[in-house]
C-alpha atoms as a PDB file:
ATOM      1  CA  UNK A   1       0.000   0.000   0.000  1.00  0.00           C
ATOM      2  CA  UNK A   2       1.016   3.402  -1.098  1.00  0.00           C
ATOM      3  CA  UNK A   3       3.209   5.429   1.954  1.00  0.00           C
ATOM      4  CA  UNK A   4       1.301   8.716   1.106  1.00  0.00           C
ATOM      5  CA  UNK A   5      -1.927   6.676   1.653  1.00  0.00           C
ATOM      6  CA  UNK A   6      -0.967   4.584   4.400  1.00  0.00           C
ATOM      7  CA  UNK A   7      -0.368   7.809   6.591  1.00  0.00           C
ATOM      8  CA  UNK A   8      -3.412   9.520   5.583  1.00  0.00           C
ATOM      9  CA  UNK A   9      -5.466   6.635   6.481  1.00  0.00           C
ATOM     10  CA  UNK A  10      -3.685   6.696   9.801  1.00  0.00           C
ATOM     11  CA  UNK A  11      -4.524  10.027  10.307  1.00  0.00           C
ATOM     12  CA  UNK A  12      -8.010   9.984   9.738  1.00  0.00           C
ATOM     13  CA  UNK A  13      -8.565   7.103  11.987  1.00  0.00           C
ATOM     14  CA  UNK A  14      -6.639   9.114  14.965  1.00  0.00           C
ATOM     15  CA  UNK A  15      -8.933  11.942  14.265  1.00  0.00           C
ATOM     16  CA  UNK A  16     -12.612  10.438  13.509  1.00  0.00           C
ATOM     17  CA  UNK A  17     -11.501   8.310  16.670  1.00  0.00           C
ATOM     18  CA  UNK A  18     -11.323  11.611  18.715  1.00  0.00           C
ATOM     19  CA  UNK A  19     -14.310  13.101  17.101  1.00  0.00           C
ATOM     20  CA  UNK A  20     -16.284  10.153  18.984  1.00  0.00           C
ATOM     21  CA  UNK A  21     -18.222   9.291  16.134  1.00  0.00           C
ATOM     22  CA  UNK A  22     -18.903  12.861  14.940  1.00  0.00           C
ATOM     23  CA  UNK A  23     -20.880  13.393  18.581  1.00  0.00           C
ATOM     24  CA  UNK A  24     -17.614  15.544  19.882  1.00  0.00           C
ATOM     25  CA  UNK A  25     -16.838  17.894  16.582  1.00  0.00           C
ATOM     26  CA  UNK A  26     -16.030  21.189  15.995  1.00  0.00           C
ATOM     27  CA  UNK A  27     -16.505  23.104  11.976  1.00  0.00           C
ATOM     28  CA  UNK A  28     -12.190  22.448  12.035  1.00  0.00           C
ATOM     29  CA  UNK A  29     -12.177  19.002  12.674  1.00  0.00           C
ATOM     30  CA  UNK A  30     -15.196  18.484  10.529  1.00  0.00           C
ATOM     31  CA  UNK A  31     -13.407  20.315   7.899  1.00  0.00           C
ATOM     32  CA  UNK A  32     -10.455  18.237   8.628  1.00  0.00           C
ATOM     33  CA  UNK A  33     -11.983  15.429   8.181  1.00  0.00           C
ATOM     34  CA  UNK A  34     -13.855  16.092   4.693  1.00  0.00           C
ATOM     35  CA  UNK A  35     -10.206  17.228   3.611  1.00  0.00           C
ATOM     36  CA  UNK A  36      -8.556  13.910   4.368  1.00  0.00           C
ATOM     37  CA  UNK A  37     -11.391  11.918   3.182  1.00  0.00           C
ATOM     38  CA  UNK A  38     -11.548  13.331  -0.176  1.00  0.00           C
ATOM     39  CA  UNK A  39      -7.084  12.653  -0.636  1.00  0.00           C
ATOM     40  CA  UNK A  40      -8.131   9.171   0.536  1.00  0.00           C
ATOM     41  CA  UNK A  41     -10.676   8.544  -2.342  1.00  0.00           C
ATOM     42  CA  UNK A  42      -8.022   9.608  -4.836  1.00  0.00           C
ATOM     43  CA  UNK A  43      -6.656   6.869  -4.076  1.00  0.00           C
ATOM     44  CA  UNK A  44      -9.537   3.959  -3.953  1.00  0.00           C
ATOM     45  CA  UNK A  45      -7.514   0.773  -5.087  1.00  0.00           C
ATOM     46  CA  UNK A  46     -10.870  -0.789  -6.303  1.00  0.00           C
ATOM     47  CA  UNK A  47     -12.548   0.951  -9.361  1.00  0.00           C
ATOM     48  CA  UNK A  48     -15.670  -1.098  -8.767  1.00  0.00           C
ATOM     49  CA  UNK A  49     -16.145  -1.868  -5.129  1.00  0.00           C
ATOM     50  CA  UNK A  50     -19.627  -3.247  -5.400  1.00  0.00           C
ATOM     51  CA  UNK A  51     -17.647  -6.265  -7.542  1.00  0.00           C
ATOM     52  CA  UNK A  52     -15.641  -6.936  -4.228  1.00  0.00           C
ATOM     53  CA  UNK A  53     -18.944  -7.597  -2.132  1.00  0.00           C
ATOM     54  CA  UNK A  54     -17.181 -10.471  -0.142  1.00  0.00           C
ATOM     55  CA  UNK A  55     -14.307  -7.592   0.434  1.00  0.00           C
ATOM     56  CA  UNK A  56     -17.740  -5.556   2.141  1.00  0.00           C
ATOM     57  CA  UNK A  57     -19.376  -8.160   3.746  1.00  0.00           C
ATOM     58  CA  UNK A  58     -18.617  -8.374   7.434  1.00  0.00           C
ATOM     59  CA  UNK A  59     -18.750  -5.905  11.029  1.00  0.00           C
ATOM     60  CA  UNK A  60     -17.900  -2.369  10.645  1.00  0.00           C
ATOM     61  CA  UNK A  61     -17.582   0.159  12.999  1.00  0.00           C
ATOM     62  CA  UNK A  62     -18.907   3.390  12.533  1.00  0.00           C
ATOM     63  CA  UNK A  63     -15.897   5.754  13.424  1.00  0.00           C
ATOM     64  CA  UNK A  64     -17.656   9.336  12.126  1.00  0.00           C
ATOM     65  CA  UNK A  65     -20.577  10.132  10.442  1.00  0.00           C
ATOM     66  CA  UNK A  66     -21.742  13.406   9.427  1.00  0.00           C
ATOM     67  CA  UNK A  67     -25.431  12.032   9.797  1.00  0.00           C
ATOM     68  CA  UNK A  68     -26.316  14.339  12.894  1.00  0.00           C
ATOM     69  CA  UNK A  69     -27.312  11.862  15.198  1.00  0.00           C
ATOM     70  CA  UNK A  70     -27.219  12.899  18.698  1.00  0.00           C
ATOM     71  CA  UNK A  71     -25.427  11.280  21.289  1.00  0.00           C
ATOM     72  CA  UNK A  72     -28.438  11.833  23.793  1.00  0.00           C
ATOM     73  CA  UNK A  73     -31.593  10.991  22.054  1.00  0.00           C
ATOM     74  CA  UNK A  74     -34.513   8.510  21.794  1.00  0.00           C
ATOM     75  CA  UNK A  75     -35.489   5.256  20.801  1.00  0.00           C
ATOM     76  CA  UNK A  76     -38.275   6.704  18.680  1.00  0.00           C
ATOM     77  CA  UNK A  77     -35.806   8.279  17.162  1.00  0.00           C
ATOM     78  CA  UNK A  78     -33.147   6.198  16.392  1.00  0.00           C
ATOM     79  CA  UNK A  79     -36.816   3.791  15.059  1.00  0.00           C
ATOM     80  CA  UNK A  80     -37.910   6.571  12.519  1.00  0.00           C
ATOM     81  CA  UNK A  81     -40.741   7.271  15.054  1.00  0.00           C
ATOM     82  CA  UNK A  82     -41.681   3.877  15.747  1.00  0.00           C
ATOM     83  CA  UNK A  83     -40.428   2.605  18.843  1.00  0.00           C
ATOM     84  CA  UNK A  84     -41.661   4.101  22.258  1.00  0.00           C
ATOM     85  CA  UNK A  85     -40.091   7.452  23.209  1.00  0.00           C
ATOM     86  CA  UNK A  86     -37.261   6.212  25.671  1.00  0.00           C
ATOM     87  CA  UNK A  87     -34.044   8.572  26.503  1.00  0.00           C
ATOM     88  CA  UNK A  88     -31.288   6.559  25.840  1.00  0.00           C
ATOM     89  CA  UNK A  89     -27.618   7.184  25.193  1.00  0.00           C
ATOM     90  CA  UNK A  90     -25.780   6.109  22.159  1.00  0.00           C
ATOM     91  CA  UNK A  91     -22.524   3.886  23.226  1.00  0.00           C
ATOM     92  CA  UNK A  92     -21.310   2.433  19.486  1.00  0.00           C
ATOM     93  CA  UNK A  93     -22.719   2.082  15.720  1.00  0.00           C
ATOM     94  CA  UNK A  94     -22.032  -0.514  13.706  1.00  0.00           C
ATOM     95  CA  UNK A  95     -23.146  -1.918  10.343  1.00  0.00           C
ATOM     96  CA  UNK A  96     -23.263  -5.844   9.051  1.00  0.00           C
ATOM     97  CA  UNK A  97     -23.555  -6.420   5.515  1.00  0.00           C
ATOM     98  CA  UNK A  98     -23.555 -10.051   4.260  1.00  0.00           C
ATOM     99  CA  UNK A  99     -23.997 -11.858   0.792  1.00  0.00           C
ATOM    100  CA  UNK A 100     -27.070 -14.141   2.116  1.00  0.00           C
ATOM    101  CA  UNK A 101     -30.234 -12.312   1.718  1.00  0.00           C
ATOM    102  CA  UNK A 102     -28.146  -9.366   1.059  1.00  0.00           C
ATOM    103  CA  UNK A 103     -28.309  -8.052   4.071  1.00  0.00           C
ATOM    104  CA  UNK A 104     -27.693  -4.807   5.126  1.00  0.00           C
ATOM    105  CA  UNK A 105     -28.293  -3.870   8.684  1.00  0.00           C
ATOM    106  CA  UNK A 106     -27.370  -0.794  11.156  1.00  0.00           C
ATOM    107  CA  UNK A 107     -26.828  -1.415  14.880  1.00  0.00           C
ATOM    108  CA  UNK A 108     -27.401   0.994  17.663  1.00  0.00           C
ATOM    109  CA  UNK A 109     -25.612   0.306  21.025  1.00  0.00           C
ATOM    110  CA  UNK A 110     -26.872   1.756  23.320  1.00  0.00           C
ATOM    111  CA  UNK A 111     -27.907   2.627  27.802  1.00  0.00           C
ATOM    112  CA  UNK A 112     -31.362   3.804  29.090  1.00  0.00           C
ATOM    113  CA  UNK A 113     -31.086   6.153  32.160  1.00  0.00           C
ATOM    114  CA  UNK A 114     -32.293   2.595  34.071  1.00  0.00           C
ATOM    115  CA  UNK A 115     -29.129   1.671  32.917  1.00  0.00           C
ATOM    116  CA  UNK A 116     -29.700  -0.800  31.337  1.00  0.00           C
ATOM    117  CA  UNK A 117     -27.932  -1.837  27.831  1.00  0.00           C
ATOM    118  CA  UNK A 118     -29.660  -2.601  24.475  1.00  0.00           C
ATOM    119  CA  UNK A 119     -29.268  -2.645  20.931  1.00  0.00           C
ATOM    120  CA  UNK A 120     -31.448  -0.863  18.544  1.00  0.00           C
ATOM    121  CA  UNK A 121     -31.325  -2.682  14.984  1.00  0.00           C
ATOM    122  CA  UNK A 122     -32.606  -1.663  11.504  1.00  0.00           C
ATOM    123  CA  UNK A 123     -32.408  -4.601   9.141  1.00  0.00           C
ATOM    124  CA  UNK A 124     -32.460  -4.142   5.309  1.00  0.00           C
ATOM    125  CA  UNK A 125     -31.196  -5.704   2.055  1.00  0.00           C
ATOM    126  CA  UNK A 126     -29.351  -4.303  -0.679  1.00  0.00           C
ATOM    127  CA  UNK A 127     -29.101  -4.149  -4.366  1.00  0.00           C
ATOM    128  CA  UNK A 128     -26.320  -3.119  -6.645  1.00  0.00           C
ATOM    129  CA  UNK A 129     -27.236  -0.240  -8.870  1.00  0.00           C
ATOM    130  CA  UNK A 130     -24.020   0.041 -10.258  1.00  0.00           C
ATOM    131  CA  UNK A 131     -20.030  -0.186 -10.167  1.00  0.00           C
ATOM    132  CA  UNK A 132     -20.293   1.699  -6.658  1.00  0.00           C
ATOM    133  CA  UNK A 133     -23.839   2.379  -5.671  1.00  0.00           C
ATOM    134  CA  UNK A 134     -25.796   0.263  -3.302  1.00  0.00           C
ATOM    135  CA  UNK A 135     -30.008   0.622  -3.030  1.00  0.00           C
ATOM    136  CA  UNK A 136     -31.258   0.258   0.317  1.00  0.00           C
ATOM    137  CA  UNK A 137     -34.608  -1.460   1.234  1.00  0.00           C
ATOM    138  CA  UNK A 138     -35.470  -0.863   5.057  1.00  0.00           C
ATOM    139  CA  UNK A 139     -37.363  -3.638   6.558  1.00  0.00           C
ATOM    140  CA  UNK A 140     -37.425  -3.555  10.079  1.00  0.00           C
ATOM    141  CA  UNK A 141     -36.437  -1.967  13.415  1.00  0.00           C
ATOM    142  CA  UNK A 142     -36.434  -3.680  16.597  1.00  0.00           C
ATOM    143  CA  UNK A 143     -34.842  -2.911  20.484  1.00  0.00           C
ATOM    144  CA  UNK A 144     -33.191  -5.514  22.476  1.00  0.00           C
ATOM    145  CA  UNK A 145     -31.630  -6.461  25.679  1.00  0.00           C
ATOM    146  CA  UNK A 146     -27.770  -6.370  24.949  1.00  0.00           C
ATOM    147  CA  UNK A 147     -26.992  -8.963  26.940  1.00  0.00           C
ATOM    148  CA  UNK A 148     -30.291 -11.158  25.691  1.00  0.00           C
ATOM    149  CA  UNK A 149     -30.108 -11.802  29.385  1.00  0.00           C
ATOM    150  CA  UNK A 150     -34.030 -10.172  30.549  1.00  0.00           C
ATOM    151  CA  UNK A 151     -37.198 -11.993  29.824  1.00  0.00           C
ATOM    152  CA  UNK A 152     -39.521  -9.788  27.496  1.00  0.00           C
ATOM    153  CA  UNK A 153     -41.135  -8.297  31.110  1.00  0.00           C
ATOM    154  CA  UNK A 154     -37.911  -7.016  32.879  1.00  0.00           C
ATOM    155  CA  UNK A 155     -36.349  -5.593  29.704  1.00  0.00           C
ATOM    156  CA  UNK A 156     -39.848  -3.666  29.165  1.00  0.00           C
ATOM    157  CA  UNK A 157     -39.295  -2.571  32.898  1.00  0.00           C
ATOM    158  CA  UNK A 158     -35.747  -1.526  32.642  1.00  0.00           C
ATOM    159  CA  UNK A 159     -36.982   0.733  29.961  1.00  0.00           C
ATOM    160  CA  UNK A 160     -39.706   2.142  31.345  1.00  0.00           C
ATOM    161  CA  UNK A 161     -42.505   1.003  28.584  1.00  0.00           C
ATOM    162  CA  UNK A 162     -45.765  -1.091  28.931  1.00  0.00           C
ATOM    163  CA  UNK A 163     -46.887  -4.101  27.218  1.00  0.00           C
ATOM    164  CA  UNK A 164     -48.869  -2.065  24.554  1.00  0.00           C
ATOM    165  CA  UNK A 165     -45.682  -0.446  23.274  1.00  0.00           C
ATOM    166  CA  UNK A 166     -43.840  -1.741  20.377  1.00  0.00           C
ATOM    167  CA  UNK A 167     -40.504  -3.280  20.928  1.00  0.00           C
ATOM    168  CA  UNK A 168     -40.392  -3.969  16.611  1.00  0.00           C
ATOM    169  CA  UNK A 169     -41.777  -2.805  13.724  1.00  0.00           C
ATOM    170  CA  UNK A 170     -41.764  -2.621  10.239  1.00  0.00           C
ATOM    171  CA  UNK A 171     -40.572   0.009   7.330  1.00  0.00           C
ATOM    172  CA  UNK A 172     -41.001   0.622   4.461  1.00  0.00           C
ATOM    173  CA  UNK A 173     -37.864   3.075   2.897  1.00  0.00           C
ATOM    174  CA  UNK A 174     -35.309   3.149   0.814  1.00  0.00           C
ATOM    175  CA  UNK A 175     -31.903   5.312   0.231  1.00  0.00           C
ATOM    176  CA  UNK A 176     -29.185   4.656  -1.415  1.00  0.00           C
ATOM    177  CA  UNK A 177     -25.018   4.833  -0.485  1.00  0.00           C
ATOM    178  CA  UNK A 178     -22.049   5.270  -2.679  1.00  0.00           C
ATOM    179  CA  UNK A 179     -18.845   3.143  -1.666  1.00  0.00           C
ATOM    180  CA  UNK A 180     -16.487   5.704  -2.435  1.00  0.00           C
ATOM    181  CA  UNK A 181     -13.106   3.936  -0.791  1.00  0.00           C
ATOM    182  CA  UNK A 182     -12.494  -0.009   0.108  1.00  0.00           C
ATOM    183  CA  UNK A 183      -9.919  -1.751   1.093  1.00  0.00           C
ATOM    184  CA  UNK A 184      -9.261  -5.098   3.881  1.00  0.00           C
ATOM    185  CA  UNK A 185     -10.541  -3.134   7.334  1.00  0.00           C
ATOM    186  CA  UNK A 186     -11.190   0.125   5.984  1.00  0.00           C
ATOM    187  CA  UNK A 187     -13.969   1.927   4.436  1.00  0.00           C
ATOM    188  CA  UNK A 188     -15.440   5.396   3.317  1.00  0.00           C
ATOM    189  CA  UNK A 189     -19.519   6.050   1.916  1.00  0.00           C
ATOM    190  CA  UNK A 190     -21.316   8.386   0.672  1.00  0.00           C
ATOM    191  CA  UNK A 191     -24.832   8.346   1.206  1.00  0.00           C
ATOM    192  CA  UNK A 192     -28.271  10.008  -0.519  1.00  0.00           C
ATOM    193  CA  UNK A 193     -28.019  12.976   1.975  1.00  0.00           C
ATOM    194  CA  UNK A 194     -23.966  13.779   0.815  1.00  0.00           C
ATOM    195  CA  UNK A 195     -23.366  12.448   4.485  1.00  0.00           C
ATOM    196  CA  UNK A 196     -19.725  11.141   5.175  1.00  0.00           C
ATOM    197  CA  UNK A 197     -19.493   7.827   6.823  1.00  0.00           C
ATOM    198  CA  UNK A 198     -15.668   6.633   7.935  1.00  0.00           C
ATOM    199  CA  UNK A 199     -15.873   2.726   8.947  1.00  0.00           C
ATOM    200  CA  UNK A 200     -13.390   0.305  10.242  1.00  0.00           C
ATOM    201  CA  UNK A 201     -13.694  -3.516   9.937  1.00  0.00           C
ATOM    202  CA  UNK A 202     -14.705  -4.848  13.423  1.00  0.00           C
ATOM    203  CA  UNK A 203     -12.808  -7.893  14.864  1.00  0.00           C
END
């Protein structure tokens, strides 16, 4: 791998690392940022990155997004308005892609003011448009117990909700993303909003 590259792949990890996932960013480490992604992508080593989908398939972490999620927010937020309205605190975002089914799903970790842990998923499957553009089909959301530890009773009671609330539920969106870098354990998108995402393969 290119020297030149090597470092400013280094760099942006140290930096999107500090920025806490974009929750802790100022307009010069934004800036920053943007700058380094955009000398990175001059150097994408594959032309056609949705051709390498078994390169893509796997458990990223989110390092920085420019998506504006909060770091203090809510369930029925994170759900697209359709899980109950909980306060909860976002701990780590990851995304799994895999060749079966195509999927394509987002994971939210995160801790309810009870304290208790849980992971807010939104599953979808994806289709190749083109030589670096993935479509996006969103199928579900759903909130969990992190540890899968709680019966469906004391999890609902941890968070506060009744048995009337939804803990799942379906959607029915779509969006796209642009794989604009790839390589073994390190990846940059683009998405339908011009958001920035910086990922790192998760071991």
């Amino acid at each position: 791998m290119n020297n030149e590259l090597i470092n400013l792949k280094q760099k942006l990890i140290a930096i999107a690392d500090s920025a806490d996932m974009g929750f802790n960013c100022t307009p010069e480490v934004k800036q920053e940022i943007e700058s380094l992604a955009e000398k990175i992508e001059t150097f994408n080593s594959s032309s056609e990155p949705t051709k390498q989908m078994e390169l893509v398939q796997g458990r990223w972490r989110l390092l920085y997004s420019t998506f504006g999620l909060e770091r203090e927010t809510t369930l029925q937020r994170l759900s697209f308005g359709k899980l109950p309205n909980v306060n909860i605190s976002v701990t780590g975002i990851f995304q799994e892609i895999y060749l079966i089914d195509q999927q394509y799903n987002n994971l939210i970790e995160c801790t309810a003011s009870s304290g208790i842990k849980a992971v807010t998923l939104v599953t979808g499957r994806y289709t190749i448009e083109d030589s670096r553009r993935l479509n996006i089909d969103f199928l579900e959301t759903s909130v969990k117990s992190a540890n899968n530890n709680l019966s469906d009773s004391a999890f609902r009671e941890a968070l506060g909700v009744d048995h009337e609330s939804p803990l799942e539920s379906q959607l029915s969106f779509s969006g796209w993303t642009d794989i604009t870098y790839l390589d073994e354990n390190f990846r940059l998108m683009r998405g339908n909003q011009k958001n920035l995402y910086v990922l790192l393969r998760d071991e």
